[in-house]
PDB file of N, CA and C in Angstrom:
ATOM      1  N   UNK A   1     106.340 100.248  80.587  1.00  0.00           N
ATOM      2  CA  UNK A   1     106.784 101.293  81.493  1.00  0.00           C
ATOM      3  C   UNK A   1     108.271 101.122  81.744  1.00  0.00           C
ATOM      4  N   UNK A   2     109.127 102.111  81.672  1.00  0.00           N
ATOM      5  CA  UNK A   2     110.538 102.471  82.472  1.00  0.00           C
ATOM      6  C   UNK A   2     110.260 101.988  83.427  1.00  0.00           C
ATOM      7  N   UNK A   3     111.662 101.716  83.722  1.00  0.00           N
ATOM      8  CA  UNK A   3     112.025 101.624  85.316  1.00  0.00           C
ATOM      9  C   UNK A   3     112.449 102.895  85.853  1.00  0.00           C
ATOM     10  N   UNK A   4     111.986 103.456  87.134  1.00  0.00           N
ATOM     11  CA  UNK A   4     112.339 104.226  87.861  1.00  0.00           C
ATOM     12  C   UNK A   4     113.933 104.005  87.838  1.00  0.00           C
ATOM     13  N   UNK A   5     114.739 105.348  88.655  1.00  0.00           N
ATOM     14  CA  UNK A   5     116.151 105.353  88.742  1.00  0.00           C
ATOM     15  C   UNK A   5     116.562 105.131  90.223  1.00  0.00           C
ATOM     16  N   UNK A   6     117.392 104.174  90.335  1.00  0.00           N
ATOM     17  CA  UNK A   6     117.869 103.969  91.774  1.00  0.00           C
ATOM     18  C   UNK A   6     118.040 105.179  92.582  1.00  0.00           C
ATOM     19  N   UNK A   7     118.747 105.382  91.882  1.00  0.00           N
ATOM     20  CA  UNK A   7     119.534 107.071  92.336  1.00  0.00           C
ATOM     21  C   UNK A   7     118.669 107.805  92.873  1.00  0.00           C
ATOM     22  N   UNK A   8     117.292 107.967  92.350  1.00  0.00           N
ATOM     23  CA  UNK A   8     116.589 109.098  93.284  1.00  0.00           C
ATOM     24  C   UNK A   8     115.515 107.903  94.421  1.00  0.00           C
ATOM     25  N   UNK A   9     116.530 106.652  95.050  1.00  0.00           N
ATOM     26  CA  UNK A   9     115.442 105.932  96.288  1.00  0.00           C
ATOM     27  C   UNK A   9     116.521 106.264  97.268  1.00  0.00           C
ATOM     28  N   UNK A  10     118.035 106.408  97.363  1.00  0.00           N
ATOM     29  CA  UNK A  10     119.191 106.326  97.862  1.00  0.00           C
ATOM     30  C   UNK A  10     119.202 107.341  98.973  1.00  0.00           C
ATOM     31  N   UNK A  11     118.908 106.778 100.240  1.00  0.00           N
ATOM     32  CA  UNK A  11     118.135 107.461 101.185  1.00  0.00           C
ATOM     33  C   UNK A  11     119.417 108.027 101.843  1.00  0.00           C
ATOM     34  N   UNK A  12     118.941 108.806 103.175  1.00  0.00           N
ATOM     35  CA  UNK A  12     120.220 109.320 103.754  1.00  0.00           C
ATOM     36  C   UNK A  12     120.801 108.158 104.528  1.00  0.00           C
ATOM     37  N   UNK A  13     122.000 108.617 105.575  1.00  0.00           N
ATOM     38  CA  UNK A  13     122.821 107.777 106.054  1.00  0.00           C
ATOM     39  C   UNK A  13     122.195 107.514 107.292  1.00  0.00           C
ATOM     40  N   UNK A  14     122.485 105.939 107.894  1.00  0.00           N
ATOM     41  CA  UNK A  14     121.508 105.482 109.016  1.00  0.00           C
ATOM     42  C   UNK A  14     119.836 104.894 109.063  1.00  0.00           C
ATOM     43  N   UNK A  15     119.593 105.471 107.533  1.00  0.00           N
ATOM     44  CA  UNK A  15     118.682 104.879 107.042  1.00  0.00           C
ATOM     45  C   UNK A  15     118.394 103.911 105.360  1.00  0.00           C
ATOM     46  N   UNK A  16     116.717 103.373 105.573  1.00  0.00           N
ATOM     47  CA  UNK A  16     116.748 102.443 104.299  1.00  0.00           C
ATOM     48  C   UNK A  16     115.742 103.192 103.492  1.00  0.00           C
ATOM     49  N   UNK A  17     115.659 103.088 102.206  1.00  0.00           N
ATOM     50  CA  UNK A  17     114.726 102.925 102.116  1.00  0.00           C
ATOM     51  C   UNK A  17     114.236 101.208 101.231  1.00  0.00           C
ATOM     52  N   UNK A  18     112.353 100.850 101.538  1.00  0.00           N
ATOM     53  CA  UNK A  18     112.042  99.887 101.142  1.00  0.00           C
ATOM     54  C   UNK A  18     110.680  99.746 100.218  1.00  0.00           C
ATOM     55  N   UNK A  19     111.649  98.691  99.162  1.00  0.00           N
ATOM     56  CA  UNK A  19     110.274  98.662  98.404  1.00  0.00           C
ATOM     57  C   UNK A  19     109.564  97.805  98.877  1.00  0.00           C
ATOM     58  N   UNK A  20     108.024  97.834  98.478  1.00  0.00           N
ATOM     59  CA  UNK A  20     107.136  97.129  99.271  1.00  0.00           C
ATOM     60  C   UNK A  20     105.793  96.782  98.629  1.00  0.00           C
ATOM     61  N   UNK A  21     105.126  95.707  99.208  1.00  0.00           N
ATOM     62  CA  UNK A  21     103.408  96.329  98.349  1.00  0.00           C
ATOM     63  C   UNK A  21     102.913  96.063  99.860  1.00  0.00           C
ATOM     64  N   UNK A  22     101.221  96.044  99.983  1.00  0.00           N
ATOM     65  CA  UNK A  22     100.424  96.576 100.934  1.00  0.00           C
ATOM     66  C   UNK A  22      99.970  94.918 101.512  1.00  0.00           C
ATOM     67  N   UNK A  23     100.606  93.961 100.829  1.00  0.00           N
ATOM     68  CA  UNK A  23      99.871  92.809 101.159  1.00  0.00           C
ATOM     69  C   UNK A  23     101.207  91.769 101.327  1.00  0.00           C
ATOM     70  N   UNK A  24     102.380  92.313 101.582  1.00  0.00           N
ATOM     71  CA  UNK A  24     103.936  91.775 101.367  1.00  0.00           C
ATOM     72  C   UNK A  24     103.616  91.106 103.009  1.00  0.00           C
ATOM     73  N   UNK A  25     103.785  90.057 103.957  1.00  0.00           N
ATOM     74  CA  UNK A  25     104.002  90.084 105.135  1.00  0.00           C
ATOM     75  C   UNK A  25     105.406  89.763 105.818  1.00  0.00           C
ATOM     76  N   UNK A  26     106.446  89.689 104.708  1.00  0.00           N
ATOM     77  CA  UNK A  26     107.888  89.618 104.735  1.00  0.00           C
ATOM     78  C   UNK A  26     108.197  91.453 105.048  1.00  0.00           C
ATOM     79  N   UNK A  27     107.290  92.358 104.440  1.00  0.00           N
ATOM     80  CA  UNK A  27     107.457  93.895 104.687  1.00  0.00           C
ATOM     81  C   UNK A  27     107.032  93.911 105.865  1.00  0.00           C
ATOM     82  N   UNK A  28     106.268  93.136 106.137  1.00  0.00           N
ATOM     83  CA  UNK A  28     105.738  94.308 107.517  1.00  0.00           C
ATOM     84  C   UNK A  28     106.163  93.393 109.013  1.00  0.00           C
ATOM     85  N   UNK A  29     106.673  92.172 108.365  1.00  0.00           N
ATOM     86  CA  UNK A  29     107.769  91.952 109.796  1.00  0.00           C
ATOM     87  C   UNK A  29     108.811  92.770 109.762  1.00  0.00           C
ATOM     88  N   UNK A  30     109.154  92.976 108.402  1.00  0.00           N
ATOM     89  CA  UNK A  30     110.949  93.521 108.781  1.00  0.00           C
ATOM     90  C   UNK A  30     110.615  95.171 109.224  1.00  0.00           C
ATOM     91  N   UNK A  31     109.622  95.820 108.482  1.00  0.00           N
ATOM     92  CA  UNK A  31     108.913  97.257 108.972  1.00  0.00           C
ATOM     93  C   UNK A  31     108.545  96.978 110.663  1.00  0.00           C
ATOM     94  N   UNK A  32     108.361  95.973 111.601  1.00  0.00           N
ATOM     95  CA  UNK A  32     108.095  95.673 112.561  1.00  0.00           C
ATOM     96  C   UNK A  32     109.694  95.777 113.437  1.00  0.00           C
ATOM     97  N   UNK A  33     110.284  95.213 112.844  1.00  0.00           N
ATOM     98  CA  UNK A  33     111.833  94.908 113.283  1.00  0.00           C
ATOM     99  C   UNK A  33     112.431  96.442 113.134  1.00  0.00           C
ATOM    100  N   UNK A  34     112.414  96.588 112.081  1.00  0.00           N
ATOM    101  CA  UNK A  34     112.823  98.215 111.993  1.00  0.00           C
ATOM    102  C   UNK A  34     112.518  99.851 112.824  1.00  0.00           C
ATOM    103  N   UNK A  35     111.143  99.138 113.336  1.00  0.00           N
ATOM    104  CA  UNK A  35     110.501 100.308 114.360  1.00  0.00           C
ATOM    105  C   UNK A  35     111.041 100.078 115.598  1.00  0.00           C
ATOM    106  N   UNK A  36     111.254  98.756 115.679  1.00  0.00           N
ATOM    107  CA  UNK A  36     111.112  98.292 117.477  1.00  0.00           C
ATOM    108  C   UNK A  36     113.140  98.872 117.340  1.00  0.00           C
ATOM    109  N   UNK A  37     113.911  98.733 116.920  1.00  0.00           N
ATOM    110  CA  UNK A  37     115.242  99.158 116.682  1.00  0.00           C
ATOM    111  C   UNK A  37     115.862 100.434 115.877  1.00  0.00           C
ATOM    112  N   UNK A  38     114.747 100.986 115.508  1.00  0.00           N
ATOM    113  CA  UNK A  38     114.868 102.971 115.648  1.00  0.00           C
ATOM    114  C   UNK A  38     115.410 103.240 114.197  1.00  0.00           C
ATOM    115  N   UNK A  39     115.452 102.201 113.809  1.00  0.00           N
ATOM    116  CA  UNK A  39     116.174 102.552 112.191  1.00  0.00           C
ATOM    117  C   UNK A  39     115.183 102.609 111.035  1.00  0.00           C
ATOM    118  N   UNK A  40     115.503 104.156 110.794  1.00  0.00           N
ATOM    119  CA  UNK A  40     114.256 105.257 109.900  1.00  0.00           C
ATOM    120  C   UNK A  40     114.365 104.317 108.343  1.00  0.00           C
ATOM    121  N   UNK A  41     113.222 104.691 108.207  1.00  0.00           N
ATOM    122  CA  UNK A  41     112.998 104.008 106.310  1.00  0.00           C
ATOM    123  C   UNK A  41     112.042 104.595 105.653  1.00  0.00           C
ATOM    124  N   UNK A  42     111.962 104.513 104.181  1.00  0.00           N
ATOM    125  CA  UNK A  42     110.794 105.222 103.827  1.00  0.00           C
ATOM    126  C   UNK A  42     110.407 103.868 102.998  1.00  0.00           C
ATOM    127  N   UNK A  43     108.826 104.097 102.681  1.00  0.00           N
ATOM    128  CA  UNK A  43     108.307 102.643 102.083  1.00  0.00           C
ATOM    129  C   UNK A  43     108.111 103.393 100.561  1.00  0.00           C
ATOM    130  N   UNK A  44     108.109 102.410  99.981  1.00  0.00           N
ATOM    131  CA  UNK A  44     108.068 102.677  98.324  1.00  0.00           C
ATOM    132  C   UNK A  44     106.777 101.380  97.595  1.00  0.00           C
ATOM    133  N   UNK A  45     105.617 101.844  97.754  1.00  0.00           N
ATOM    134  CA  UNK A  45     104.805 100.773  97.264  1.00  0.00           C
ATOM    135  C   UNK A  45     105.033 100.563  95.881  1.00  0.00           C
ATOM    136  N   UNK A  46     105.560  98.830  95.776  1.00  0.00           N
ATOM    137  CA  UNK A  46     105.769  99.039  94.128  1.00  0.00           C
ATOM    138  C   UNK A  46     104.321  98.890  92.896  1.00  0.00           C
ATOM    139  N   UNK A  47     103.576  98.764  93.398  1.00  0.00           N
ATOM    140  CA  UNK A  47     102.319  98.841  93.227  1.00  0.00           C
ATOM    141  C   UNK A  47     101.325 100.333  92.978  1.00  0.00           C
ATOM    142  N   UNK A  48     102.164 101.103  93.436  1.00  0.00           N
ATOM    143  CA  UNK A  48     101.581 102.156  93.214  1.00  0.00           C
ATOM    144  C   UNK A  48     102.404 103.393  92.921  1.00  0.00           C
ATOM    145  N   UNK A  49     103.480 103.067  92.998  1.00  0.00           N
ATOM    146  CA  UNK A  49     104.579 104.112  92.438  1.00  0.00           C
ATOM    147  C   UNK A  49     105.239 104.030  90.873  1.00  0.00           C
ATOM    148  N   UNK A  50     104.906 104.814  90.257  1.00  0.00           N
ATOM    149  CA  UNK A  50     105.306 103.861  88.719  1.00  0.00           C
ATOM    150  C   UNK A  50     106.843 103.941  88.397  1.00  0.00           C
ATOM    151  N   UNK A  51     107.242 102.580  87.532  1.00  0.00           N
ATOM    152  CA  UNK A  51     108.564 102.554  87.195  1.00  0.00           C
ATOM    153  C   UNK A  51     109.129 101.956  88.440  1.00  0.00           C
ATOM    154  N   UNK A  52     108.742 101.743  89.513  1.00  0.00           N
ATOM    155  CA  UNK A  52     109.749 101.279  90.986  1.00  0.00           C
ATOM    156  C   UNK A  52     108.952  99.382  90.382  1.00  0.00           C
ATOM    157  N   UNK A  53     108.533  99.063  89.956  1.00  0.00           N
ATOM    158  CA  UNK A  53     108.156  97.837  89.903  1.00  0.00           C
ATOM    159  C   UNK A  53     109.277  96.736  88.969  1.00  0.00           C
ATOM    160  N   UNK A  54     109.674  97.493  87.989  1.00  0.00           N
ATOM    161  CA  UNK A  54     110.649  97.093  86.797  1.00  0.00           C
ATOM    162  C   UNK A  54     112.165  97.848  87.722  1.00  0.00           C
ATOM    163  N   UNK A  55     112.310  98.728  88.092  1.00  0.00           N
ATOM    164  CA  UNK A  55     113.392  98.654  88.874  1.00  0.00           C
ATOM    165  C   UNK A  55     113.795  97.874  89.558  1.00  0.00           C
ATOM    166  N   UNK A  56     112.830  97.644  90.777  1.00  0.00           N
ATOM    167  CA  UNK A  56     112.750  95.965  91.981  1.00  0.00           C
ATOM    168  C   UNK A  56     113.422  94.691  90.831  1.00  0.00           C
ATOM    169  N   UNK A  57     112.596  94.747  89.617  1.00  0.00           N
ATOM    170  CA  UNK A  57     113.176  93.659  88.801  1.00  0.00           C
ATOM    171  C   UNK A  57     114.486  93.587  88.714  1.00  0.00           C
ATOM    172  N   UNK A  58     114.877  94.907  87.824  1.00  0.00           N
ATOM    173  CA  UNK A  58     115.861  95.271  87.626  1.00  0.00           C
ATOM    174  C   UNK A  58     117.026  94.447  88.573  1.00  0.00           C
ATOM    175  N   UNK A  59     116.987  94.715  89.767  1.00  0.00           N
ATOM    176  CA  UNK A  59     117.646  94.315  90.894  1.00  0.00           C
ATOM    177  C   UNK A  59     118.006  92.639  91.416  1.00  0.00           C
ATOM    178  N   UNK A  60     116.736  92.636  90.771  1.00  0.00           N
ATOM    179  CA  UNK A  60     116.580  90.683  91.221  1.00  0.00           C
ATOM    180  C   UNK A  60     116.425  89.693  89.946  1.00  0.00           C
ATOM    181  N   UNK A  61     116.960  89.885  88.966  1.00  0.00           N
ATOM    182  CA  UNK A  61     117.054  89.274  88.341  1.00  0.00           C
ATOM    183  C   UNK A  61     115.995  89.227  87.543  1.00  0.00           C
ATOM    184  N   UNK A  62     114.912  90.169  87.653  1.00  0.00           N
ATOM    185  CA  UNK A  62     113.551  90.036  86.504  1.00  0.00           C
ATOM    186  C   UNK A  62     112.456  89.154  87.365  1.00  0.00           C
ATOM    187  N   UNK A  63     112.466  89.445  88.801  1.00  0.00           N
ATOM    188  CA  UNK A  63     111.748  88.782  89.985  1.00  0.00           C
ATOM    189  C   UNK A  63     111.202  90.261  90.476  1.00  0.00           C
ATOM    190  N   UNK A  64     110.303  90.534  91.063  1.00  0.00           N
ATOM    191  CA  UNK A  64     109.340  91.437  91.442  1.00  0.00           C
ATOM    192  C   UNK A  64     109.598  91.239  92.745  1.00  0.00           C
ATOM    193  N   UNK A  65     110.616  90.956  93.631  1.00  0.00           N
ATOM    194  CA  UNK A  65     110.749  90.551  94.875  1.00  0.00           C
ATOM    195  C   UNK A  65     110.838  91.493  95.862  1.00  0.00           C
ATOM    196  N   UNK A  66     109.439  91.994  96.772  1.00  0.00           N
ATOM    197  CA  UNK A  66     109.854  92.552  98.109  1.00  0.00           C
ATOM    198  C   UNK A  66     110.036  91.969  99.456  1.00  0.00           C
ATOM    199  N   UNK A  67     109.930  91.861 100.610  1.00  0.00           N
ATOM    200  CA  UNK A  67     111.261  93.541 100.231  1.00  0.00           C
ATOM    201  C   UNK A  67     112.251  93.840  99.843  1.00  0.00           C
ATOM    202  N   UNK A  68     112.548  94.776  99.360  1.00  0.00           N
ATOM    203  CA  UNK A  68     113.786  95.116  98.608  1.00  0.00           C
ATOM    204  C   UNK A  68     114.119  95.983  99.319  1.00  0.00           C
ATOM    205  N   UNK A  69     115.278  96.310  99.390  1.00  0.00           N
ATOM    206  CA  UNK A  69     115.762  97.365 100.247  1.00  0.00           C
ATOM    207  C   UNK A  69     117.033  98.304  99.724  1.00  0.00           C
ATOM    208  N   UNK A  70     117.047  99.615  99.886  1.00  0.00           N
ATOM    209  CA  UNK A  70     118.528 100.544  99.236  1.00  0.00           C
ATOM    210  C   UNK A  70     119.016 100.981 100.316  1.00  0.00           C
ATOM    211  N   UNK A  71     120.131 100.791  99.944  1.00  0.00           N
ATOM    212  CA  UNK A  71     120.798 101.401 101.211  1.00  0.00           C
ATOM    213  C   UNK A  71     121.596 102.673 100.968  1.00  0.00           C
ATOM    214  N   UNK A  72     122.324 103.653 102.290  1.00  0.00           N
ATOM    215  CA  UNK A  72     122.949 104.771 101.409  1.00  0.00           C
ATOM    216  C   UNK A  72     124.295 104.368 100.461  1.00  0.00           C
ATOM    217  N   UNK A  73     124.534 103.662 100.461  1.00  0.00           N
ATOM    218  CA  UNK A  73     125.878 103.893 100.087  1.00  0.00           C
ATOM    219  C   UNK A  73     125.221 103.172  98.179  1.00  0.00           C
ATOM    220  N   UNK A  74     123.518 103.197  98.119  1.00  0.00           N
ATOM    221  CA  UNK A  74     123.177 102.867  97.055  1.00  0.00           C
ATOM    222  C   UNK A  74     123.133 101.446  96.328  1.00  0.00           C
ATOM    223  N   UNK A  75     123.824 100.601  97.345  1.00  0.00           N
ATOM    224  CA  UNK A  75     123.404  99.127  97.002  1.00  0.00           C
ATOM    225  C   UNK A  75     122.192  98.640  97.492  1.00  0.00           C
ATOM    226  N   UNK A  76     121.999  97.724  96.795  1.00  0.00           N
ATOM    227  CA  UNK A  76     120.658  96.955  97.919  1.00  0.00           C
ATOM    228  C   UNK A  76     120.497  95.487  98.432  1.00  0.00           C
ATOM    229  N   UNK A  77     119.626  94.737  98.624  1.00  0.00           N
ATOM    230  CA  UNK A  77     119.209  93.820  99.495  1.00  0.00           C
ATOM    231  C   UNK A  77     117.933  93.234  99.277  1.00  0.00           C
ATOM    232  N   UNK A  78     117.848  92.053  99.097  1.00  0.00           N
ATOM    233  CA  UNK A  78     116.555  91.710  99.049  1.00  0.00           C
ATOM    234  C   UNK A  78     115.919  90.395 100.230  1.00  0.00           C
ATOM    235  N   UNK A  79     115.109  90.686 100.817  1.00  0.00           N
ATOM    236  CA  UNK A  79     114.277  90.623 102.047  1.00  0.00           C
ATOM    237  C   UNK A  79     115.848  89.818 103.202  1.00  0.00           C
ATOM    238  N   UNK A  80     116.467  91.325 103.381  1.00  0.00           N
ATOM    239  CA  UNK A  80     117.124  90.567 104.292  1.00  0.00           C
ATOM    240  C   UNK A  80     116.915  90.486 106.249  1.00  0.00           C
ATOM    241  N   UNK A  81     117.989  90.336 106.682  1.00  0.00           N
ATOM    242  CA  UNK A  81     117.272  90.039 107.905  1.00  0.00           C
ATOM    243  C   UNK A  81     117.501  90.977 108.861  1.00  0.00           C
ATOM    244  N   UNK A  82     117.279  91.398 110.173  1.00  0.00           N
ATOM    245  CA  UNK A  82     117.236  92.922 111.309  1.00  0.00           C
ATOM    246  C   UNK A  82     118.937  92.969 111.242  1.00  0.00           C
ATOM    247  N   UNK A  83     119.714  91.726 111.366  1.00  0.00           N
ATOM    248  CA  UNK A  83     120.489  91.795 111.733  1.00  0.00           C
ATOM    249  C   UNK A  83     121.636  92.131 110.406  1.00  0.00           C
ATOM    250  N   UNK A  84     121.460  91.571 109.660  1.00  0.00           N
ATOM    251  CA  UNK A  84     121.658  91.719 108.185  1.00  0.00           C
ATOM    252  C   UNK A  84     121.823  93.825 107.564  1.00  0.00           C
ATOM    253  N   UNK A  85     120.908  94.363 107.867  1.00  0.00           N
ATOM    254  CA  UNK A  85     119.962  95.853 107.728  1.00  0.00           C
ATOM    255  C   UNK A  85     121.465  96.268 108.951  1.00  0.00           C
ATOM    256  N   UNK A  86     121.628  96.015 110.186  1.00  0.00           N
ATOM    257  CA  UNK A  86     122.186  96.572 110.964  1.00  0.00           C
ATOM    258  C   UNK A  86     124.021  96.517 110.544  1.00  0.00           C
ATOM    259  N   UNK A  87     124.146  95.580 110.029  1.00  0.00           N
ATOM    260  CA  UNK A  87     125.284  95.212 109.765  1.00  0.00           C
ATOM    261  C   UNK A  87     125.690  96.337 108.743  1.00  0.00           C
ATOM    262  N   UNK A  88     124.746  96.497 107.689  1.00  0.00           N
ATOM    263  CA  UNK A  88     125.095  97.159 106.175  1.00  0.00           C
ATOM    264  C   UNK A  88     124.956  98.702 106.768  1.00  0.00           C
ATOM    265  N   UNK A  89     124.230  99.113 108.106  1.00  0.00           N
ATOM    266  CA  UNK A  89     124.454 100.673 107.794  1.00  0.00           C
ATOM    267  C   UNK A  89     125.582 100.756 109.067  1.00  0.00           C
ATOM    268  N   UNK A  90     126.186  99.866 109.142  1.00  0.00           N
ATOM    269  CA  UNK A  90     127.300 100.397 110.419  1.00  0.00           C
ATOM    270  C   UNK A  90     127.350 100.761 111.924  1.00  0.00           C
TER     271      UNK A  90
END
């Protein structure tokens, strides 16, 4: 399988979006952190979205590592921290 294209995860401004799977518990603290501090995201299961799995690679060196995260300005992040997320959108 392709890898999906960054370009169409590259969310709007003020927000992330994150890749994720359903059993990640590094996702669903930082999805925890992210609610309680108002900053919008969309989740991207890499598990069930095709091509976003070899992208995530893509990103990390050929590591399947979530969370991963895009930010707008189209770079990303991998499982970083509330404060980290706050810093990168300004």
């Amino acid at each position: 399988m392709s890898a999906a294209d960054l370009n169409d995860f590259v969310p709007e401004q003020g927000a992330v979006t994150m890749f994720s799977t359903a059993w990640c518990g590094y996702c669903k603290r930082l999805k925890l952190m992210l609610d309680k501090t108002g900053i919008g995201y969309t989740v991207v299961d890499i598990e069930q979205t095709p091509g976003t799995e070899e992208l995530v690679k893509s990103v990390n060196g050929g590591n399947a590592v979530v969370p991963t995260l895009v930010f707008p300005d189209g770079t990303t992040a991998t499982n970083p921290s509330l404060r980290d997320v706050q810093a990168r959108l300004g």
